[in-house]
Protein backbone atom coordinates (compact mmCIF):
# COMPACT_ATOMS: atom_id res chain seq x y z
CA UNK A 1 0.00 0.00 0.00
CA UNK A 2 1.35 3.46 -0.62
CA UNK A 3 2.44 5.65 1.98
CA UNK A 4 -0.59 8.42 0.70
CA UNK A 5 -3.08 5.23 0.74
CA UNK A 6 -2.05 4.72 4.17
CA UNK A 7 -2.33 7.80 5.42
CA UNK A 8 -5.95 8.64 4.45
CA UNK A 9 -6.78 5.04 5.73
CA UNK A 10 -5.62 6.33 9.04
CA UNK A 11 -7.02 9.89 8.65
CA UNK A 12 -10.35 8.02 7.71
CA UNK A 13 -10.35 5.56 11.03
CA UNK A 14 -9.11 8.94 12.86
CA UNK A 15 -12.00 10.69 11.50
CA UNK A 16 -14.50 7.94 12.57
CA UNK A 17 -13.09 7.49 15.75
CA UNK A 18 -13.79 11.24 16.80
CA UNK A 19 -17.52 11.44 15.23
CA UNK A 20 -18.18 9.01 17.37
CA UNK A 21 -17.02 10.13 20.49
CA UNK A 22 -20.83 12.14 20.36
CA UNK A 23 -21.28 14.31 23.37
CA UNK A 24 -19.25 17.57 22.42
CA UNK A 25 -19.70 17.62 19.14
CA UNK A 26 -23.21 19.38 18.77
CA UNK A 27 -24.50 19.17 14.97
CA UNK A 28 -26.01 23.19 13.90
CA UNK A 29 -29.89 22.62 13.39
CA UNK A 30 -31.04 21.05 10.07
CA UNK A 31 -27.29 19.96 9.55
CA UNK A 32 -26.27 16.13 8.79
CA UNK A 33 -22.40 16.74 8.20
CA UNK A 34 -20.42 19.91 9.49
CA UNK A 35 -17.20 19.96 8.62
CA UNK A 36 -16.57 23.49 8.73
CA UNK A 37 -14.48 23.29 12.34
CA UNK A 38 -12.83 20.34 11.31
CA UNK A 39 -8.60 20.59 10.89
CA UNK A 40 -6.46 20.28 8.18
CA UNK A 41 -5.88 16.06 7.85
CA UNK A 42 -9.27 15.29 9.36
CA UNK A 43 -10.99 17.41 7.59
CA UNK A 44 -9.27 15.69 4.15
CA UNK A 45 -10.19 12.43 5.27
CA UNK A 46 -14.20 13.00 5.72
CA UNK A 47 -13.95 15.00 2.54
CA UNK A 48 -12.52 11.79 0.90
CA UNK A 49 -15.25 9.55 2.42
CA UNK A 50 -17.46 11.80 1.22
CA UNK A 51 -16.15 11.87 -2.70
CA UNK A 52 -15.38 7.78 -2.28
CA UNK A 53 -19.06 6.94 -1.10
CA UNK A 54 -20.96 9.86 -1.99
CA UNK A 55 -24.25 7.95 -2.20
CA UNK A 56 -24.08 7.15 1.35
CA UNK A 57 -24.23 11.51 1.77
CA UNK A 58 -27.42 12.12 -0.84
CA UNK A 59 -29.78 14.70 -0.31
CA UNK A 60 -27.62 14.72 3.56
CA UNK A 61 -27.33 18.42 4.40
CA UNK A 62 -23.50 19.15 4.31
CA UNK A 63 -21.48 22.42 6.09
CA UNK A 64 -17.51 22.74 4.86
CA UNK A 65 -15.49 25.77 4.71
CA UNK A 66 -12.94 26.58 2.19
CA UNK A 67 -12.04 28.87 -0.37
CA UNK A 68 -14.30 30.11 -3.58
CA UNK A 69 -12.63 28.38 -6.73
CA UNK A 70 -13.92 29.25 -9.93
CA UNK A 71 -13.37 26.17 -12.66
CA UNK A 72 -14.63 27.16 -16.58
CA UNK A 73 -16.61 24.19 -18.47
CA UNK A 74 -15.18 23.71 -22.32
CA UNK A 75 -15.96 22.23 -25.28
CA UNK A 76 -14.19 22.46 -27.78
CA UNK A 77 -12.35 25.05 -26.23
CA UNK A 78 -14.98 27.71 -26.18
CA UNK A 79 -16.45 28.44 -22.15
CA UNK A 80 -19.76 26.81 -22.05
CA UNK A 81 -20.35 27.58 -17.88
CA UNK A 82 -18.82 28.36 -14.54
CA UNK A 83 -18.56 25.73 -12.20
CA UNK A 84 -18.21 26.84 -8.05
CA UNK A 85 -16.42 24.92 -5.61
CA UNK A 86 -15.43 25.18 -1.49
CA UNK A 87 -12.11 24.13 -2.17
CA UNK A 88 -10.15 22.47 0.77
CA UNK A 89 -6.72 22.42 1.79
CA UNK A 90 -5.00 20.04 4.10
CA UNK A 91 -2.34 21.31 7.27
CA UNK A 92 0.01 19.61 4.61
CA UNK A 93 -1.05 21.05 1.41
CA UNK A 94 -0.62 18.11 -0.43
CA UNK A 95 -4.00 16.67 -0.60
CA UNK A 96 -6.56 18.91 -1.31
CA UNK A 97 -10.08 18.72 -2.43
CA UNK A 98 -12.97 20.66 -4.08
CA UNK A 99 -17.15 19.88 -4.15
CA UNK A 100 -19.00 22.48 -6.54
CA UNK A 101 -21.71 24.58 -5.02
CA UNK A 102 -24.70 25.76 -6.63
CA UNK A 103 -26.62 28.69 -4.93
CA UNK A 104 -30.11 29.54 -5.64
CA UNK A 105 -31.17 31.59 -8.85
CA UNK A 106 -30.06 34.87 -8.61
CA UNK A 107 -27.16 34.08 -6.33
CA UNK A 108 -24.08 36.04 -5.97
CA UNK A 109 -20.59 34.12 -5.50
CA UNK A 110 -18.21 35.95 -4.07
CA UNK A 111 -14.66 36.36 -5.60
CA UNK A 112 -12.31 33.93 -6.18
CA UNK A 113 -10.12 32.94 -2.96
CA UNK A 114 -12.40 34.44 -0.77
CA UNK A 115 -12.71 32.30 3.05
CA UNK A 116 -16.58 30.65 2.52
CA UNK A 117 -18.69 28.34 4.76
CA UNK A 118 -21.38 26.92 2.14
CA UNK A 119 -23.99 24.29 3.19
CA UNK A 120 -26.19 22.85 0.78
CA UNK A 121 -27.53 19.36 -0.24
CA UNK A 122 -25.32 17.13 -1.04
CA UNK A 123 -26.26 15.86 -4.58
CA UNK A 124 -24.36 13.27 -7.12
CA UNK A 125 -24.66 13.68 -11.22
CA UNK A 126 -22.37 12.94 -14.03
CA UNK A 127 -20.23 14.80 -16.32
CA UNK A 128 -18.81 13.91 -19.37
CA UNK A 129 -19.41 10.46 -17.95
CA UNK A 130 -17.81 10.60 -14.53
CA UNK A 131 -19.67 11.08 -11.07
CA UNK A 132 -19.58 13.96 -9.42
CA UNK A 133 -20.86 15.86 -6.29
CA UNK A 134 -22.13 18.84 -5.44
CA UNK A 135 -24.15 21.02 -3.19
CA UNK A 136 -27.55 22.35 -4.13
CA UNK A 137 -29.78 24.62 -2.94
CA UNK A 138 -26.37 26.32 -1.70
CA UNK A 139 -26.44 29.24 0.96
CA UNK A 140 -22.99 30.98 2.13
CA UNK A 141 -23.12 31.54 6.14
C-alpha cells in the first residue's frame, strides 16, 4: 500500500473514531455533516469519504469551509459555464479537495479565494461520464 493510501486510511479511522465520540460535538440545526471546524488532515479524510461513497451523503445536508474556486466548463475550447467549488486544503497542502456549489437563482458568488462556509444538499450527477458531487440549494453563512 502506498504511503498516501495509508495515510488517508488512518485519517479516515481517525476521523470515525472522533464522530463518534458524540457528546461535544453538537451538529447546527437542520445539519447532517459539518465539517466546517474540522482541521487540516481530518478534515481531508471526511472529505474523501465523502467523494469515495458519496451515495451514502445524498440529499444529507453538508457544512464545509474553504475557499471560492472558480473552474470554466469547455468544449471544444470555447467556455460553455462556470462551475463553483469550497475548495479544501490540508495542514500539509498536499491533498486537497474541491465539491462544486450551486446557490439559488439569482445568487451572488463571491470572488475567487475568498474564506466561505457553504452548506447545501449534497447531490451526485455525471459529467462527461464521470460522477460527481455537489451542493444544491447552496447558501454561504
Amino acid at each position: 500500500m502506498s504511503m498516501k493510501k495509508s495515510l488517508v486510511v488512518l485519517l479516515l479511522a481517525v476521523s470515525l473514531m472522533l464522530s463518534a465520540c458524540g457528546g461535544s460535538t453538537k451538529l447546527p440545526e437542520g445539519v447532517d455533516v459539518d465539517i466546517s471546524g474540522l482541521s487540516g488532515m481530518v478534515v481531508y479524510g471526511k472529505l474523501y469519504d465523502m467523494v469515495t461513497n458519496g451515495k451514502d451523503y445524498e440529499g444529507k445536508v453538508i457544512r464545509m469551509a474553504g475557499t471560492l474556486n472558480e473552474i470554466p466548463v469547455k468544449e471544444r475550447g470555447v467556455q460553455v459555464d462556470t462551475l463553483y467549488s469550497c475548495f479544501v486544503a490540508d495542514a500539509e497542502g498536499c491533498c486537497s479537495q474541491g465539491v462544486e456549489f450551486v446557490l439559488p437563482e439569482g445568487g451572488t458568488y463571491p470572488p475567487v479565494g475568498e474564506k466561505i462556509i457553504v452548506e447545501g444538499v449534497w447531490n451526485t450527477y455525471q459529467l462527461y461520464g464521470l460522477d460527481r458531487y455537489r451542493l444544491l440549494n447552496a447558501r454561504l453563512l
